[in-house]
Protein backbone atom coordinates (compact mmCIF):
# COMPACT_ATOMS: atom_id res chain seq x y z
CA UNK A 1 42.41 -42.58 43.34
CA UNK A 2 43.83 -45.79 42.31
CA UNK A 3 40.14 -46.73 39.94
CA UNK A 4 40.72 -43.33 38.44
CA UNK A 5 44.31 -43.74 37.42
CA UNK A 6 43.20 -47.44 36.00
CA UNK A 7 40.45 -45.64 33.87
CA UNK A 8 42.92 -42.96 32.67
CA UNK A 9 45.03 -46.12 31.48
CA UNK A 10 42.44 -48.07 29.64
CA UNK A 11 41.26 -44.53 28.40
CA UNK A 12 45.29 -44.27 26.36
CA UNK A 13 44.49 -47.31 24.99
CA UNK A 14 40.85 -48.06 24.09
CA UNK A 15 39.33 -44.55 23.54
CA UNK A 16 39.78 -42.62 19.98
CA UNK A 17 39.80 -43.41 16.59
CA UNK A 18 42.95 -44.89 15.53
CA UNK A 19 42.46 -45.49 11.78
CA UNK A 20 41.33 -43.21 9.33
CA UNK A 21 42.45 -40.10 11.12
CA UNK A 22 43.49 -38.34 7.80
CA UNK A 23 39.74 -38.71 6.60
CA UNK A 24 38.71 -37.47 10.04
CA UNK A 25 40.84 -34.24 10.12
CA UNK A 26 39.48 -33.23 6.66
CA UNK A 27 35.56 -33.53 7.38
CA UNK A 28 36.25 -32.02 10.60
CA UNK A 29 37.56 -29.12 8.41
CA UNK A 30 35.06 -28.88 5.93
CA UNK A 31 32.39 -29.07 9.16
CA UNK A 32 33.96 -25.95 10.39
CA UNK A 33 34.54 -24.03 7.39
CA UNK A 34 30.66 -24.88 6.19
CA UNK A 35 29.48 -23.50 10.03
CA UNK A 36 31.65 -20.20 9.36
CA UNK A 37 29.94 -19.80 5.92
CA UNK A 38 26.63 -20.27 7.15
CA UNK A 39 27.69 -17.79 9.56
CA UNK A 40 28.24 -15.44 7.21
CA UNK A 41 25.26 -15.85 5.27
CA UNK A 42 22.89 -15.49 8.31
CA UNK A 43 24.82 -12.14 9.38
CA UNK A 44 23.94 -10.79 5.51
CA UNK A 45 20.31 -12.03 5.81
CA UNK A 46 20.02 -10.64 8.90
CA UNK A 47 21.09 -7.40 7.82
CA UNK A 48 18.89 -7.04 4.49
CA UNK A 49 16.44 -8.30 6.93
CA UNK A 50 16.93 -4.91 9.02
CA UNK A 51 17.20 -2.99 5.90
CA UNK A 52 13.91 -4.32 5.31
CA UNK A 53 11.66 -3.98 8.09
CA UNK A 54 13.37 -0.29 8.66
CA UNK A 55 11.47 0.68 5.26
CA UNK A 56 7.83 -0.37 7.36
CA UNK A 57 5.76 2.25 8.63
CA UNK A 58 5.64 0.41 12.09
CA UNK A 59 9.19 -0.06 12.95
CA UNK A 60 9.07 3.81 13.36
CA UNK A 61 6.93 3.06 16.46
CA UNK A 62 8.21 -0.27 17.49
CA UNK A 63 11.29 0.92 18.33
CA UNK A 64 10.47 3.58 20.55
CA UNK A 65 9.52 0.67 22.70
CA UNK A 66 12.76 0.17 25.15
CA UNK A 67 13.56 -2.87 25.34
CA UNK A 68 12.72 -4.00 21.59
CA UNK A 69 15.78 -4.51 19.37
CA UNK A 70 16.07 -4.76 15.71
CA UNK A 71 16.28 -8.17 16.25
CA UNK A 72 12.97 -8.78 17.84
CA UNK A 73 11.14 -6.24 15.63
CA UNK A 74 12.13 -8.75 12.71
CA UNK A 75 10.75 -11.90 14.77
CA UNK A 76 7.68 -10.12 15.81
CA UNK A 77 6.79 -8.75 12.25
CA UNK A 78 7.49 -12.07 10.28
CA UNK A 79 5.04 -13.85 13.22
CA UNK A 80 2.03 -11.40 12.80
CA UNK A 81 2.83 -9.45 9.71
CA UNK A 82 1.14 -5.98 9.62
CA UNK A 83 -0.70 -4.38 12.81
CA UNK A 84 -3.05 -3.18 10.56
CA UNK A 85 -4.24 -6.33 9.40
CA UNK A 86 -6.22 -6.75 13.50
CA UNK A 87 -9.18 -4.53 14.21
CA UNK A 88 -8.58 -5.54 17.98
CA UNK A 89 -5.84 -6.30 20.03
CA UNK A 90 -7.61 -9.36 21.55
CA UNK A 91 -7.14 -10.70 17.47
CA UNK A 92 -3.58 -10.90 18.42
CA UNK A 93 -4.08 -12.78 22.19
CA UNK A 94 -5.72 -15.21 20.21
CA UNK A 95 -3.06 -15.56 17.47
CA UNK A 96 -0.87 -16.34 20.33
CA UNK A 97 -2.70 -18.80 22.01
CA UNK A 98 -2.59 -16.53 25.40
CA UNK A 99 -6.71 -16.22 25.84
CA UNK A 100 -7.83 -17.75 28.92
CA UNK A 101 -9.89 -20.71 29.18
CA UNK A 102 -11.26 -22.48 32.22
CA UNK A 103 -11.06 -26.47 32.52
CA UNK A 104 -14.65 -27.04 34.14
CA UNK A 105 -16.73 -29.89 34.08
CA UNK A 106 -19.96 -30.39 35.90
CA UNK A 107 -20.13 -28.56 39.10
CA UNK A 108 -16.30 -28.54 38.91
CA UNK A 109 -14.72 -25.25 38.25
CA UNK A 110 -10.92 -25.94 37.85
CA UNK A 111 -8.96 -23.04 37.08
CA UNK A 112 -8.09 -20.67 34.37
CA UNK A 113 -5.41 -21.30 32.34
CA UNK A 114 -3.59 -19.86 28.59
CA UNK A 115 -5.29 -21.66 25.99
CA UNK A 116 -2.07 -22.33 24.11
CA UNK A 117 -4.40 -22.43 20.73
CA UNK A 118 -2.23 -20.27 19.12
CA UNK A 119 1.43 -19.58 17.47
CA UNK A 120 3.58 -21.26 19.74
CA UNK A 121 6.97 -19.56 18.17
CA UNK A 122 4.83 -15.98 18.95
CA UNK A 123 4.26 -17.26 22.36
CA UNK A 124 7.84 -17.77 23.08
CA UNK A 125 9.08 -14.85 21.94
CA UNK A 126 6.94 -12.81 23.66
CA UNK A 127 7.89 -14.61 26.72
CA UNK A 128 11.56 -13.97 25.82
CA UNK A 129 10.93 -10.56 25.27
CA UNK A 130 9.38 -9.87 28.29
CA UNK A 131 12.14 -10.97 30.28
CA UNK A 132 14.29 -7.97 30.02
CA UNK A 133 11.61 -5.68 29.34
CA UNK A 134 10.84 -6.22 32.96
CA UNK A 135 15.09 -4.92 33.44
CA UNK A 136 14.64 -1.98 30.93
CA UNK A 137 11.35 -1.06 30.75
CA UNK A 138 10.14 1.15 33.50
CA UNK A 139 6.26 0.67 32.72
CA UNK A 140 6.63 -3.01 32.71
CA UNK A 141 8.97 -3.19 35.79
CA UNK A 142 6.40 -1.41 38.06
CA UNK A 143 3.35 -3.25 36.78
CA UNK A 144 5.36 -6.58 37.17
CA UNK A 145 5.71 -5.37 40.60
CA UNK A 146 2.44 -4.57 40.61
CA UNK A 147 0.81 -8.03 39.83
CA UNK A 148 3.01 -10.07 41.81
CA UNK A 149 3.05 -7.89 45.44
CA UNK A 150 -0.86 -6.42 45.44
CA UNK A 151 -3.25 -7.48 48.07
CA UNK A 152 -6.09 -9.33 46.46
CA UNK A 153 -4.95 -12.25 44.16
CA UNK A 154 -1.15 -11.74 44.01
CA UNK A 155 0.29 -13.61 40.93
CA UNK A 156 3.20 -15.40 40.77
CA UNK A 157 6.26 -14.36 38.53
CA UNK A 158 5.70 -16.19 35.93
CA UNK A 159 1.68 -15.78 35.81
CA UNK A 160 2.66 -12.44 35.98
CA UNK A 161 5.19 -12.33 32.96
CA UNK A 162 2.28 -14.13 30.75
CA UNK A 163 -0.09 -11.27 31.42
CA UNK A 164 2.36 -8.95 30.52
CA UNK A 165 2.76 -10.29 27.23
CA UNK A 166 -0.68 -9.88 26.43
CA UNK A 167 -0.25 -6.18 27.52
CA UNK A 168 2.59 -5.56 25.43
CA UNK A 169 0.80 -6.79 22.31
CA UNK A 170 -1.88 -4.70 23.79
CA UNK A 171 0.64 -1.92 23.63
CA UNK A 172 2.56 -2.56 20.19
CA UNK A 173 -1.03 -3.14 18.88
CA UNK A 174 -2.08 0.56 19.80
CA UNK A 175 0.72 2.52 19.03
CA UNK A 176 1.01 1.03 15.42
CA UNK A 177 -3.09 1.57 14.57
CA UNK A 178 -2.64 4.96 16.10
CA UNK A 179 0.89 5.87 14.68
CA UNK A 180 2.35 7.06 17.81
CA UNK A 181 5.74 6.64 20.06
CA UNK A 182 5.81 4.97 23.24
CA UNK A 183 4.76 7.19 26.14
CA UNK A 184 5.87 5.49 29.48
CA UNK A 185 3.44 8.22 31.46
CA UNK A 186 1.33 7.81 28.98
CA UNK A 187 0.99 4.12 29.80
CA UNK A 188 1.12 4.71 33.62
CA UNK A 189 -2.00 6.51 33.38
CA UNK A 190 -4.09 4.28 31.65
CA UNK A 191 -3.78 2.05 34.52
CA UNK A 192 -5.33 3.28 37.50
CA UNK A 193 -4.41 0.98 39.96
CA UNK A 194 -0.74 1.23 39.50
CA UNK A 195 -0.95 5.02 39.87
CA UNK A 196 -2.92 4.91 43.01
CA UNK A 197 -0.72 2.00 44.55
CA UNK A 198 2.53 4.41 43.25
């Protein structure tokens, strides 16, 4: 107790500028006022932005995904562009760096990783996006479930929440080329191993 009442005394009387406050207060001010302006200016953007991608044939489908926002439909279309543009979903794995590779050499076989040769900004919002997709997504949930409590070669969570993003560009990928809404059944039965372990 005594040290920290002799720092709190020095502190009064070393600590904090004591000339040139005037000069300080005002760029302070101008700091603040040029943050609320750019502010502004990203809440407009952001908004012609939405504008925007609602005039795309694909946000039509997108957002019958729960779990995507506005938002994230704006991320995800200025990483990729137009689904159109892949013939095959595993086009977009690649694009995102989240094809596996295996670090062998010789006789050693190490183990299979991401290759990470991709977008990295895709990659991480994917993995973002994943995160409550898992909370509000009931497909996802259960086949999250899924990898991470089966018998043979559980994953863990986050193994788990990579493969998942390759799924849901799997997913977005399919519903866009084939200009349909989300189906959550739909989903659930195109993976027989989830409905038999449900």
């Amino acid at each position: 107790m005594p040290k920290t009442k002799q720092l709190i005394d020095y502190a009064g009387i070393s600590i904090g500028v004591t000339e040139g406050q005037t000069m300080a207060r005002i760029e302070i001010t101008t700091l603040v006022q040029r943050f609320r302006q750019i502010e502004k200016e990203l809440e407009s953007l952001r908004e012609k932005l939405t504008e925007l991608i609602q005039t795309t044939v694909e946000y039509e489908y997108l957002q019958t995904v729960p779990g995507l926002g506005d938002a994230t439909i704006i991320d995800l279309l200025s990483e990729i562009g137009s689904f159109a543009h892949y013939n095959h979903p595993r086009q977009l794995l690649k694009l995102a760096g989240l094809t596996l590779r295996e670090n062998s050499s010789g006789q050693h076989k190490g183990q299979k990783r991401i290759s990470k040769r991709g977008r990295r900004q895709l990659r991480a919002l994917l993995f973002r996006v994943m995160v409550p997709m898992i909370r509000h997504n009931v497909a996802f949930r259960q086949l999250h479930e899924y990898y991470t409590t089966r018998q043979v070669n559980p994953l863990r969570k986050k193994q788990s929440i990579v493969v998942l993003c390759g799924k849901l560009l799997k997913v977005l990928h399919a519903i866009c080329t084939k200009h349909m809404a989300f189906n959550t059944e739909q989903m659930m039965r195109d993976i027989p191993k989830l409905e038999r372990a449900a």
